[in-house]
C-alpha atoms as a PDB file:
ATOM      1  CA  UNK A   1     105.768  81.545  80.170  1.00  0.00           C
ATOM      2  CA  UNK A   2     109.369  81.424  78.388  1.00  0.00           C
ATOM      3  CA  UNK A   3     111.807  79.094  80.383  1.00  0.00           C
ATOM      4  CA  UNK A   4     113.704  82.103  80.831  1.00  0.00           C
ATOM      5  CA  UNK A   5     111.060  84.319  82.641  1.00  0.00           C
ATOM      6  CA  UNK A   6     110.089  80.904  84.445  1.00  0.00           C
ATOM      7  CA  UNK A   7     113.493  81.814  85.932  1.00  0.00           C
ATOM      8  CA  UNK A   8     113.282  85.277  86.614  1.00  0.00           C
ATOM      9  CA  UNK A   9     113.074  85.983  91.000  1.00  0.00           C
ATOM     10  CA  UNK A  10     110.398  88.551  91.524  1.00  0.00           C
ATOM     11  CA  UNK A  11     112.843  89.650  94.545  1.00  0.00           C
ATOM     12  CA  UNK A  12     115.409  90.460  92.192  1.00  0.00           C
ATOM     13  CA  UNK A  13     114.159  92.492  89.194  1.00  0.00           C
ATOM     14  CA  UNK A  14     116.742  94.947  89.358  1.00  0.00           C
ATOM     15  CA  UNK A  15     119.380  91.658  87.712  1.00  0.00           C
ATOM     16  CA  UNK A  16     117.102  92.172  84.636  1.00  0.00           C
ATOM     17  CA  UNK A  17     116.770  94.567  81.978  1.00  0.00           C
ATOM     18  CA  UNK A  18     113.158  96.520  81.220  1.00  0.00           C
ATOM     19  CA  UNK A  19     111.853  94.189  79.223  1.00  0.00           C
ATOM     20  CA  UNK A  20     112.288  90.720  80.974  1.00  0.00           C
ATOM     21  CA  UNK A  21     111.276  92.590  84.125  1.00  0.00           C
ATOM     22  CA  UNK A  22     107.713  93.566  83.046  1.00  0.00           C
ATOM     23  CA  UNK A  23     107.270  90.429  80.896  1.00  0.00           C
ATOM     24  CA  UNK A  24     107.576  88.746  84.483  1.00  0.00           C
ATOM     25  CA  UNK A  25     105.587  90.938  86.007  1.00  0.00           C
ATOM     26  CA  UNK A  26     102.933  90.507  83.621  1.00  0.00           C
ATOM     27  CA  UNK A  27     103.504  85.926  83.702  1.00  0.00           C
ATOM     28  CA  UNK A  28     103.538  86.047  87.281  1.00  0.00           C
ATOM     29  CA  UNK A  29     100.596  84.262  89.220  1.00  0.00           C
ATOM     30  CA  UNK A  30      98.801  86.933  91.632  1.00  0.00           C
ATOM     31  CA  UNK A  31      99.652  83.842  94.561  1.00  0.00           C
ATOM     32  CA  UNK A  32     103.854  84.772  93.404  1.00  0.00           C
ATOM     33  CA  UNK A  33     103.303  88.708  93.068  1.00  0.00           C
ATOM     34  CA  UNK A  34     101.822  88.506  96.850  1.00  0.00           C
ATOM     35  CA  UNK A  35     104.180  86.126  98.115  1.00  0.00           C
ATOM     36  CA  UNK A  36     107.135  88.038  96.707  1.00  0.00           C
ATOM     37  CA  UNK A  37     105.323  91.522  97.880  1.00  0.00           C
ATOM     38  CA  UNK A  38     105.189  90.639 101.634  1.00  0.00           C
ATOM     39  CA  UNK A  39     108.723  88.800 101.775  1.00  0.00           C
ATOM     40  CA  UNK A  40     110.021  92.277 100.437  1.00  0.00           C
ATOM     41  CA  UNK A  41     108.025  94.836 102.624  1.00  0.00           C
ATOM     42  CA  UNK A  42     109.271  92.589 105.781  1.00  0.00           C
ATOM     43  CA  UNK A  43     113.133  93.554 104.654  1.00  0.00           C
ATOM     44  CA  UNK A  44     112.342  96.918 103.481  1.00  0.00           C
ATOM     45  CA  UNK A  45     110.226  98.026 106.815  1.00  0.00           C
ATOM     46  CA  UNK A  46     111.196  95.732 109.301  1.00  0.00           C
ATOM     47  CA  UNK A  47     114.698  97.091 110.828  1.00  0.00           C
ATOM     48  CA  UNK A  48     112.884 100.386 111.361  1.00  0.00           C
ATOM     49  CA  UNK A  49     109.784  99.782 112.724  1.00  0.00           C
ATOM     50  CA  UNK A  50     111.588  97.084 115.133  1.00  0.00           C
ATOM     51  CA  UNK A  51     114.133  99.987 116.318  1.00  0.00           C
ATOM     52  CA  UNK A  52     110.416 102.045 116.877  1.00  0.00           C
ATOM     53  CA  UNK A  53     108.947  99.339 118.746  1.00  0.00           C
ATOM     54  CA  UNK A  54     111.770  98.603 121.103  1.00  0.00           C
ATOM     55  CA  UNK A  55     112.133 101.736 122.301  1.00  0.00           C
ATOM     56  CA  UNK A  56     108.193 101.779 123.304  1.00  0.00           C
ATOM     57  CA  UNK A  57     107.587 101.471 127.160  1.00  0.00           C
ATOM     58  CA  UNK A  58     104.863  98.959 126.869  1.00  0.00           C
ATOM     59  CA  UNK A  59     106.200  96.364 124.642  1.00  0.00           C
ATOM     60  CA  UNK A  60     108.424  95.913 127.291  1.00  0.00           C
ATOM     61  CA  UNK A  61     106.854  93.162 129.582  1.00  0.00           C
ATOM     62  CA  UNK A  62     104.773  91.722 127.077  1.00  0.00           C
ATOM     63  CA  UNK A  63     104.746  88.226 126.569  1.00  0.00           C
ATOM     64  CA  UNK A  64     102.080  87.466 124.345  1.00  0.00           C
ATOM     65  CA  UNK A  65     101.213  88.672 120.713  1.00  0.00           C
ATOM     66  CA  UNK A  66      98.668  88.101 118.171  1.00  0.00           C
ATOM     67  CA  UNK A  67      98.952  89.136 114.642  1.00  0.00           C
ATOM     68  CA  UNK A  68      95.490  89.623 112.771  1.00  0.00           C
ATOM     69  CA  UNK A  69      96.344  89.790 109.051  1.00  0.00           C
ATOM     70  CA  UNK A  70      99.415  88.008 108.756  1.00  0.00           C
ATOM     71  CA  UNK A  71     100.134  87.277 105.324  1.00  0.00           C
ATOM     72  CA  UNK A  72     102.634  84.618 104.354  1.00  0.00           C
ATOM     73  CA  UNK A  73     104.156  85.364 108.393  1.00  0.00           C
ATOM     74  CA  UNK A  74     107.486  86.979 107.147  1.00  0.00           C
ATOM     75  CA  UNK A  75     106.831  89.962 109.209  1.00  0.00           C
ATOM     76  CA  UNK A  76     105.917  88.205 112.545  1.00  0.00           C
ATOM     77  CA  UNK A  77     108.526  85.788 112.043  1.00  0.00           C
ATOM     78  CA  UNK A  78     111.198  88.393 111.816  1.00  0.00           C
ATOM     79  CA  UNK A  79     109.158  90.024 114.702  1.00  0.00           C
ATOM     80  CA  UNK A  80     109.404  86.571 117.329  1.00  0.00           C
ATOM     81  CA  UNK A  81     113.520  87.019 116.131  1.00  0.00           C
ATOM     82  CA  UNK A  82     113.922  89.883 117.394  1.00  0.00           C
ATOM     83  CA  UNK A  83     111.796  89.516 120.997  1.00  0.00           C
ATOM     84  CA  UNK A  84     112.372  85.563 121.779  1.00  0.00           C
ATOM     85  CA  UNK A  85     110.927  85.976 125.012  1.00  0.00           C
ATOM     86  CA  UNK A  86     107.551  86.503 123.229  1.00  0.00           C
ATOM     87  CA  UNK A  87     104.852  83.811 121.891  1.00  0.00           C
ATOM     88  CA  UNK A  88     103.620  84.958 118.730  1.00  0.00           C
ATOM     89  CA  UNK A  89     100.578  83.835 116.741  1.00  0.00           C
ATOM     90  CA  UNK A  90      99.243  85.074 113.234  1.00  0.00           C
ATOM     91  CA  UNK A  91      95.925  84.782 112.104  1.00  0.00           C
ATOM     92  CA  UNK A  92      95.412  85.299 107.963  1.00  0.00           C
ATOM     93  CA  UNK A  93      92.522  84.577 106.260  1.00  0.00           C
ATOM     94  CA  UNK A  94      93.691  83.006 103.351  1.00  0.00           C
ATOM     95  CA  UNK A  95      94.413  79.013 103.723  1.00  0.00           C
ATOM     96  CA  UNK A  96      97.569  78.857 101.247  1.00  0.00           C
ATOM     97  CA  UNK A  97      99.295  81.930 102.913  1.00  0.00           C
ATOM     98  CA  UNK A  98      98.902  80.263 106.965  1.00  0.00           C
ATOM     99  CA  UNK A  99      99.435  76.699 104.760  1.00  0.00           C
ATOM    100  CA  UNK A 100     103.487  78.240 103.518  1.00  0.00           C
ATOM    101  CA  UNK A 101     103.581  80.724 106.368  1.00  0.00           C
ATOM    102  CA  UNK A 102     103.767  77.158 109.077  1.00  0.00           C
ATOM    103  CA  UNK A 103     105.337  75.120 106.581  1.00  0.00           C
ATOM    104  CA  UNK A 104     108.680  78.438 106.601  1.00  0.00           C
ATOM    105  CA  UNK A 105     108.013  79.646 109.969  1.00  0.00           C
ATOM    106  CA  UNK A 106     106.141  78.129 112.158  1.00  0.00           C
ATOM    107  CA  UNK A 107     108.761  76.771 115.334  1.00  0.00           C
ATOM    108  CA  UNK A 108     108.499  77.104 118.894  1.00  0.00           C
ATOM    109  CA  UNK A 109     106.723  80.088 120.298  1.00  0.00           C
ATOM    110  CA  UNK A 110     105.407  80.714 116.566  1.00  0.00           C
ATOM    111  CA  UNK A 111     102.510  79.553 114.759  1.00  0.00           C
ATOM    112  CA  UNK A 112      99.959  80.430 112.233  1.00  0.00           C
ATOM    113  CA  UNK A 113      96.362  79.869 112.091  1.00  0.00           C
ATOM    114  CA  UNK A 114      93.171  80.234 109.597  1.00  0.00           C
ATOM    115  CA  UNK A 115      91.185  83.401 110.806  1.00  0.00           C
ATOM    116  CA  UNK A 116      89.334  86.440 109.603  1.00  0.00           C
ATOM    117  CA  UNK A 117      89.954  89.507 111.519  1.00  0.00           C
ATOM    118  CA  UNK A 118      85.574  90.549 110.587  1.00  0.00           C
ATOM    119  CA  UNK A 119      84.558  87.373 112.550  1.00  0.00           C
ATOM    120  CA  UNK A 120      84.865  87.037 116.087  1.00  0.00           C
ATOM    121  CA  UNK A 121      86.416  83.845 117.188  1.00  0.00           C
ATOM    122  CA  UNK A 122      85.989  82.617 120.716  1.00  0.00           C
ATOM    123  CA  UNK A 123      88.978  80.655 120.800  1.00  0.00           C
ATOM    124  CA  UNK A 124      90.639  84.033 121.280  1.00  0.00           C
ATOM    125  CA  UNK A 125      89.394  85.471 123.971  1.00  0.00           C
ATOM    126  CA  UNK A 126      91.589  86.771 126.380  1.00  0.00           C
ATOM    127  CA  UNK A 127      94.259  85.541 124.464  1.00  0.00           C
ATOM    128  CA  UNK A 128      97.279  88.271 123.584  1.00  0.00           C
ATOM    129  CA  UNK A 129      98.695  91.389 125.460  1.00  0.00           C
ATOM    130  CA  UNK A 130      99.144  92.292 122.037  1.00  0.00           C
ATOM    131  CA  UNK A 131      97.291  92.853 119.181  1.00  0.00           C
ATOM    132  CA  UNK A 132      98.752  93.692 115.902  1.00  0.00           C
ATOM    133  CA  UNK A 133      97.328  95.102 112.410  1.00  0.00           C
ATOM    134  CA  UNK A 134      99.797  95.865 109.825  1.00  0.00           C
ATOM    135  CA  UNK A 135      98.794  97.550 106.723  1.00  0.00           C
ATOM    136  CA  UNK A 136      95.495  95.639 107.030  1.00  0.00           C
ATOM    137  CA  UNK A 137      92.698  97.729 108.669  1.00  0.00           C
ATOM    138  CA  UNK A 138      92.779  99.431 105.234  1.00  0.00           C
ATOM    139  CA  UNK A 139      91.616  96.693 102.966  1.00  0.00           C
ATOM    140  CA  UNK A 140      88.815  95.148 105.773  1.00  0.00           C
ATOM    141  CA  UNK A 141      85.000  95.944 104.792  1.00  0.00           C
ATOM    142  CA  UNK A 142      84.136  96.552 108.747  1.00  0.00           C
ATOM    143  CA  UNK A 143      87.851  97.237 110.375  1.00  0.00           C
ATOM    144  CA  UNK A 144      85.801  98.944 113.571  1.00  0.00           C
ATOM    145  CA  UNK A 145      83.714  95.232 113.962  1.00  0.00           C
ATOM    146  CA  UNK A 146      87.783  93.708 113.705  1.00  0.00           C
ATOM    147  CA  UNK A 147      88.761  96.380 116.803  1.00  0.00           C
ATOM    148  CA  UNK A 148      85.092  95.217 118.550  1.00  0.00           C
ATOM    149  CA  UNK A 149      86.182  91.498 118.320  1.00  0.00           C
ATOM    150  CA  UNK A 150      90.215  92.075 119.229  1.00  0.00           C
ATOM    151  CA  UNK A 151      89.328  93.602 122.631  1.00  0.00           C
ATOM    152  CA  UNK A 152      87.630  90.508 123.603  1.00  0.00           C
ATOM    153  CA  UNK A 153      90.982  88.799 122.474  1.00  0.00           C
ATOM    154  CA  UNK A 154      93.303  91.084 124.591  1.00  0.00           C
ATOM    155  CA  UNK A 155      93.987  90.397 127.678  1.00  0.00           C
ATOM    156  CA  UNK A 156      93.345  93.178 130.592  1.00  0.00           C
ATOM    157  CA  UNK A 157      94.658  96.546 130.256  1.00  0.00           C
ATOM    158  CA  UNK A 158      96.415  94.851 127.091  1.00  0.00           C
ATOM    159  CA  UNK A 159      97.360  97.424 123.877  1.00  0.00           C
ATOM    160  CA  UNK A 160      96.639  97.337 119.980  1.00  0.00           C
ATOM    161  CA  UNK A 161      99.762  98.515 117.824  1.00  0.00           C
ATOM    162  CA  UNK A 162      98.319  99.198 114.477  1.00  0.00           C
ATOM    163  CA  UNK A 163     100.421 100.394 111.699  1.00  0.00           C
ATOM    164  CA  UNK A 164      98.804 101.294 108.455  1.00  0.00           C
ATOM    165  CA  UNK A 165      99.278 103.505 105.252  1.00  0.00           C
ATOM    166  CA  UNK A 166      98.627 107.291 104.845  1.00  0.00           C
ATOM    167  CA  UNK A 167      99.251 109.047 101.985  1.00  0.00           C
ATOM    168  CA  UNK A 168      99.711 112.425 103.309  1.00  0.00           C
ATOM    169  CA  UNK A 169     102.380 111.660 105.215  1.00  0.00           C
ATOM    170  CA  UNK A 170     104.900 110.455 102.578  1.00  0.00           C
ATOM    171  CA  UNK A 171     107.394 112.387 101.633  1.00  0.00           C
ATOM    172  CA  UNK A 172     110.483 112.065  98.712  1.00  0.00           C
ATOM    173  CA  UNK A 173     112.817 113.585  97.078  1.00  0.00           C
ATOM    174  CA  UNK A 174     111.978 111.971  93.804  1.00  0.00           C
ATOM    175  CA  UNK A 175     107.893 111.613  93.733  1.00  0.00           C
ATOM    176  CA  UNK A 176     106.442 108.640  91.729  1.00  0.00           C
ATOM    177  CA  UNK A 177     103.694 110.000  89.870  1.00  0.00           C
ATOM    178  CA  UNK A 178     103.076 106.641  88.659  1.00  0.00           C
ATOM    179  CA  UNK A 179     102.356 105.177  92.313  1.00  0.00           C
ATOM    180  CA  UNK A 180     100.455 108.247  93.211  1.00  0.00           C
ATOM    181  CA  UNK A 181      98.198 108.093  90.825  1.00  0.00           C
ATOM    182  CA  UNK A 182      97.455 104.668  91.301  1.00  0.00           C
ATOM    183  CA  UNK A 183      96.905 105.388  94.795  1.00  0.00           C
ATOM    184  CA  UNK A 184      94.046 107.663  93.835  1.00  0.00           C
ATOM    185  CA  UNK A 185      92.642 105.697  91.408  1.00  0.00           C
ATOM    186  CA  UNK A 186      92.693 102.408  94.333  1.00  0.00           C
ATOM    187  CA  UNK A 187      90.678 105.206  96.810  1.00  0.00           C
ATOM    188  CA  UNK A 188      88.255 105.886  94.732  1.00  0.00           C
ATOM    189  CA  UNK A 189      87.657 102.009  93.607  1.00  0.00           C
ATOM    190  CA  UNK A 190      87.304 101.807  97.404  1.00  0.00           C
ATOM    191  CA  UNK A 191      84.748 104.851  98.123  1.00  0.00           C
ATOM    192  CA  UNK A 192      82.456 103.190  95.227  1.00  0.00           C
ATOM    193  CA  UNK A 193      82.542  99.644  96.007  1.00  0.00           C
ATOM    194  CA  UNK A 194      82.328 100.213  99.901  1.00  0.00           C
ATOM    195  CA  UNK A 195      85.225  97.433 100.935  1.00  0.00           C
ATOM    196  CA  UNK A 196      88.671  99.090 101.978  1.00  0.00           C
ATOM    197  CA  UNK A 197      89.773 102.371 103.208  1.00  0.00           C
ATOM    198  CA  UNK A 198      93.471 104.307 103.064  1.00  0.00           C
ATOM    199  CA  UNK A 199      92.451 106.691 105.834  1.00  0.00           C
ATOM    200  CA  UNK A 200      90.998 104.353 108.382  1.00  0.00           C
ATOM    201  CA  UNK A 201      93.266 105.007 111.229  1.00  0.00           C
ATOM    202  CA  UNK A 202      93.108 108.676 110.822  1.00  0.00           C
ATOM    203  CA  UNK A 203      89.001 108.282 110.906  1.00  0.00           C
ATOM    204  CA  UNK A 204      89.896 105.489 114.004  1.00  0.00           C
ATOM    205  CA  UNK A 205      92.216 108.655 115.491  1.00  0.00           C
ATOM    206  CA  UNK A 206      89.142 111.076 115.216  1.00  0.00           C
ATOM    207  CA  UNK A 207      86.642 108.215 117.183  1.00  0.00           C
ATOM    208  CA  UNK A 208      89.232 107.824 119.822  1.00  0.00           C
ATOM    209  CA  UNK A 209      89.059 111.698 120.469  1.00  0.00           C
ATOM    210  CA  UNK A 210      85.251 112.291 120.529  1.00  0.00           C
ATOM    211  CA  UNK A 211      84.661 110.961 123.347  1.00  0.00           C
ATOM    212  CA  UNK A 212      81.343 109.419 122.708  1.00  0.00           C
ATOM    213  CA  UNK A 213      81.819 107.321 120.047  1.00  0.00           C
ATOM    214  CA  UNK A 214      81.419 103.545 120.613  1.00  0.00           C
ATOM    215  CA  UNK A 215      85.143 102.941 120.205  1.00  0.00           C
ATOM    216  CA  UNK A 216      86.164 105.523 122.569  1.00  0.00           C
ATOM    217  CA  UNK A 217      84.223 103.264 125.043  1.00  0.00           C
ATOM    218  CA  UNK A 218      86.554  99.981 124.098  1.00  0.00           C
ATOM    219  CA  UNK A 219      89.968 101.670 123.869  1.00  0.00           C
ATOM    220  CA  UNK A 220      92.018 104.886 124.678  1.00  0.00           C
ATOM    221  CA  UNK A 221      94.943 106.707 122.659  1.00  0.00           C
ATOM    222  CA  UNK A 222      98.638 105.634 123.579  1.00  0.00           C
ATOM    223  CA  UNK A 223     100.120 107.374 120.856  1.00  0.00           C
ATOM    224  CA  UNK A 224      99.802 108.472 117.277  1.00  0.00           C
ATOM    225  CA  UNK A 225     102.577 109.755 114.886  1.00  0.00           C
ATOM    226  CA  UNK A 226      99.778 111.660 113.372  1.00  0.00           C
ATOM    227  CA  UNK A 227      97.572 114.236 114.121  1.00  0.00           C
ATOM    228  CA  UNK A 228      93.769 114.331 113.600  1.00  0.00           C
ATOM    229  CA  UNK A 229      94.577 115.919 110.065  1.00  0.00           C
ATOM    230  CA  UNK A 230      97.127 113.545 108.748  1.00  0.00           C
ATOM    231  CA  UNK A 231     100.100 116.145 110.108  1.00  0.00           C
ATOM    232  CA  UNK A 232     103.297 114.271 111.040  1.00  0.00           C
ATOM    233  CA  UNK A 233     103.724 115.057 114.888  1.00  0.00           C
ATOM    234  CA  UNK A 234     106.752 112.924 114.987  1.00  0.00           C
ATOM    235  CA  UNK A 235     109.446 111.971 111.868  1.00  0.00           C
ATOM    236  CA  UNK A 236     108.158 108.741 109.995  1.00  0.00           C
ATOM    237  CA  UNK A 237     110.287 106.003 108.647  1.00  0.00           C
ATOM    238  CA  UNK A 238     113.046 107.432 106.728  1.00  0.00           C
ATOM    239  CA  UNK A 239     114.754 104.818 103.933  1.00  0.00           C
ATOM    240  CA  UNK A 240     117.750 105.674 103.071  1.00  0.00           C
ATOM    241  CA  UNK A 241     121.144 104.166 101.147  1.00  0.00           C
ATOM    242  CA  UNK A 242     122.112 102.112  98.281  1.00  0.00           C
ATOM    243  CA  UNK A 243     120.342  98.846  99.794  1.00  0.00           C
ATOM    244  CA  UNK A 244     117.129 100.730 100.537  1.00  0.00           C
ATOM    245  CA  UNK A 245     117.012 102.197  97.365  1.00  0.00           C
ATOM    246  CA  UNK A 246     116.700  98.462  95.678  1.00  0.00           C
ATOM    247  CA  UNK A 247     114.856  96.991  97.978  1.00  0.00           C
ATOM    248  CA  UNK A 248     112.168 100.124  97.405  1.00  0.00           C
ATOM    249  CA  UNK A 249     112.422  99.661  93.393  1.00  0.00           C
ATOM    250  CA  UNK A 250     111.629  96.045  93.685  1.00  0.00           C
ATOM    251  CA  UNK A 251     108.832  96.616  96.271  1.00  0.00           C
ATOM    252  CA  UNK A 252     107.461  99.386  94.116  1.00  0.00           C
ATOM    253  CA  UNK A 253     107.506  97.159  91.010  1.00  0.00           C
ATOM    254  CA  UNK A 254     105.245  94.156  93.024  1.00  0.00           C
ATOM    255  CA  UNK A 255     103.431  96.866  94.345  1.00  0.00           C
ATOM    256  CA  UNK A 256     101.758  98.374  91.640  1.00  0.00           C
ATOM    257  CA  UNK A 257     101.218  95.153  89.601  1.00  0.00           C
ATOM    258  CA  UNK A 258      99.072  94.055  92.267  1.00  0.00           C
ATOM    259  CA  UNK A 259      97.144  97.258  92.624  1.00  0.00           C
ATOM    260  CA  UNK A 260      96.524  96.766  88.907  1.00  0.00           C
ATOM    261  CA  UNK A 261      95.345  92.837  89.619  1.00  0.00           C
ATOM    262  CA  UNK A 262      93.633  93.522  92.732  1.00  0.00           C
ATOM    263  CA  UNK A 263      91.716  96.596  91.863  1.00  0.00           C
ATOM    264  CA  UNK A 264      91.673  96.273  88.213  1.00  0.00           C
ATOM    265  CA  UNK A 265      92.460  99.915  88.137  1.00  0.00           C
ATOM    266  CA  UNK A 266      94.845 101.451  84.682  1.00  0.00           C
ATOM    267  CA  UNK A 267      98.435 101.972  85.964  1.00  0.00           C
ATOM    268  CA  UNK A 268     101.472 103.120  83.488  1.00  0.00           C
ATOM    269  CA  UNK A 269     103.620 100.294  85.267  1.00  0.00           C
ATOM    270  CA  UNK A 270     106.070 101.075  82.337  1.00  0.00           C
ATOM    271  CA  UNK A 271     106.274 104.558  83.361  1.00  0.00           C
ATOM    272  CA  UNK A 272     106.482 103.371  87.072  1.00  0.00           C
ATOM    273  CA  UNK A 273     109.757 101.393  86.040  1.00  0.00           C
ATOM    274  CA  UNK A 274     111.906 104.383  84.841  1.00  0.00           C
ATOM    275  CA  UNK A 275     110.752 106.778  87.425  1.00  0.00           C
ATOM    276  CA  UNK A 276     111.650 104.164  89.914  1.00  0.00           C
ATOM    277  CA  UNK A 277     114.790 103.553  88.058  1.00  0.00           C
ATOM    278  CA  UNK A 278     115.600 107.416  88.325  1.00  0.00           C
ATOM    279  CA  UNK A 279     114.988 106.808  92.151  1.00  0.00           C
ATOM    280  CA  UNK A 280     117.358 104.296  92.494  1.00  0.00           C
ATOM    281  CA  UNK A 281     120.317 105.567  90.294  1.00  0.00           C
ATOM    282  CA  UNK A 282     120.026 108.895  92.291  1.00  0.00           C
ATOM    283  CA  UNK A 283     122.578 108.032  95.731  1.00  0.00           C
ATOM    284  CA  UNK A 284     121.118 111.053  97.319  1.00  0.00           C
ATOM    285  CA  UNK A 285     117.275 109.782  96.812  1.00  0.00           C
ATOM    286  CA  UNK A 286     115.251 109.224  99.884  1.00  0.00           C
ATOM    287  CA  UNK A 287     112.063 108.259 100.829  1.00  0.00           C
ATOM    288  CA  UNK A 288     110.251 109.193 104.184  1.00  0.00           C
ATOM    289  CA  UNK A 289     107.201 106.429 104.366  1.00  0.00           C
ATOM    290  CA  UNK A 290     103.607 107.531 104.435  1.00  0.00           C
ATOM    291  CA  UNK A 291     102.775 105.306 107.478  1.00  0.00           C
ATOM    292  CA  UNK A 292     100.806 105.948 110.529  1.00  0.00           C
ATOM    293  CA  UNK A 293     101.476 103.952 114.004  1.00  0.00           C
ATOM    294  CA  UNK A 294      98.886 103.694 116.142  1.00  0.00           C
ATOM    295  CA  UNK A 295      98.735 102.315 119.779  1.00  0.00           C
ATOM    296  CA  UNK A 296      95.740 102.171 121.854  1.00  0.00           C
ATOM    297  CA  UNK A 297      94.689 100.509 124.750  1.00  0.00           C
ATOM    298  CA  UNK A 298      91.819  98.022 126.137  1.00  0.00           C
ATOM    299  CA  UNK A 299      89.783  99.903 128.716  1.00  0.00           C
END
């Protein structure tokens, strides 16, 4: 890498021109694109989806929660920020990520610890009031054995918040063919290798309301944004604004790089650039997220 791209911040592409900003893109370690990824989706989505929670009647008294998947713990940290009357503690499966998520975040009431959500770990049990999955049932191989093992880790009558992707429910003004496409081409690597899944909590939503499937038996529906279809029943996450539009073109940027690393699937990220760019020059653009949030609770 040039000692100018060795300079270049991932979180700032928008300071560069076209070329530097894919050259960097292309340099860039998968261990920066990820770390770079999650710090940017916890300023893009967090304000939002912390208004959402707030306002929910049974995050109220809880004291206790547990984050399965937790990445490099920007989100969660943010998260115990915002509620300090709550202890917080993530589980990720990769060492380096809990290794620089305790080493930036990790303080009183917060800490991070090796764990995969597909293997049950005792040490858990009865643990959290709380149980949190963000934009991670999606990638697991068994995500129903990860809901088995986290209602042994909830405590009575505690409640799972799960907020994941779905594609139907995005909506724009300024559609980015490039991203969409991608996303079809990361579903199908899915359906043929059998590991991950985009419409998990819609196929979670459909268990939960036939009554005799196993997970039916474990947990019952709180609330869904969604319908059984993928309708929205209630508004999603709308970004709006001059700050949301560059925050969204750099997240966009990360994003499909690492679909291209992590799936090895063809993506156009030069054409993903200027329709992005479009996006963000337009001060009228806005972006409704494809997300769907999902509470349940332990029976």
């Amino acid at each position: 890498m040039s000692s100018l791209n060795a300079e270049v911040s991932l979180r700032h592409l928008l300071q560069y021109d076209k070329e530097i900003c894919l050259e960097r893109l292309e340099q860039a370690t998968t261990e920066e694109l990820w770390d770079s990824f999650l710090q940017g989706q916890a300023e893009l989505f967090f304000e939002p989806e912390f208004l959402w929670i707030a306002n929910q009647q049974w995050w109220e008294g809880v004291k206790s929660v547990l984050e399965i998947g937790s990445g490099n713990g920007a989100y969660l940290s943010k998260l115990a920020d915002q509620f300090q009357d709550k202890t917080c503690l993530g589980i990720e499966k990769l060492p380096l990520s809990v290794k620089h998520a305790n080493e930036r975040y990790a303080r009183d009431r917060v800490e991070f610890q090796e764990g995969d959500a597909e293997i049950f770990n005792e040490q858990l049990t009865n643990s959290a009031e709380v149980v949190l999955f963000r934009l991670t049932l999606q990638h697991l191989k068994k995500p129903l054995l990860a809901l088995q093992n986290t209602w042994n880790y909830l405590l009575s009558n505690g409640y799972v918040l799960i907020i994941d992707s779905c594609d139907s429910a995005k909506r724009t003004s300024h559609p980015i063919t490039a991203i969409d496409q991608a996303l079809e081409l990361v579903a199908e690597s899915q359906r043929n290798n059998g590991i991950g899944n985009r419409k998990i909590t819609l196929e979670i939503l459909q268990m939960l309301e036939n009554q005799q499937s196993p997970l039916s038996e474990l947990y019952k529906l709180v609330s869904s944004n969604l319908d059984t279809t993928g309708k929205v029943l209630h508004e999603n996450i709308r970004l709006e604004g001059e700050l949301a539009r560059k925050l969204y073109f750099n997240h966009n940027l990360l994003f499909v790089t690492l679909l291209h690393r992590t799936y090895q699937v063809r993506i156009d990220i030069n054409k993903a650039y200027d329709e992005l760019k479009e996006y963000l020059e337009d001060e009228n653009a806005w972006t409704v997220l494809g997300m769907h949030y999902l509470v349940l609770k332990k029976e």
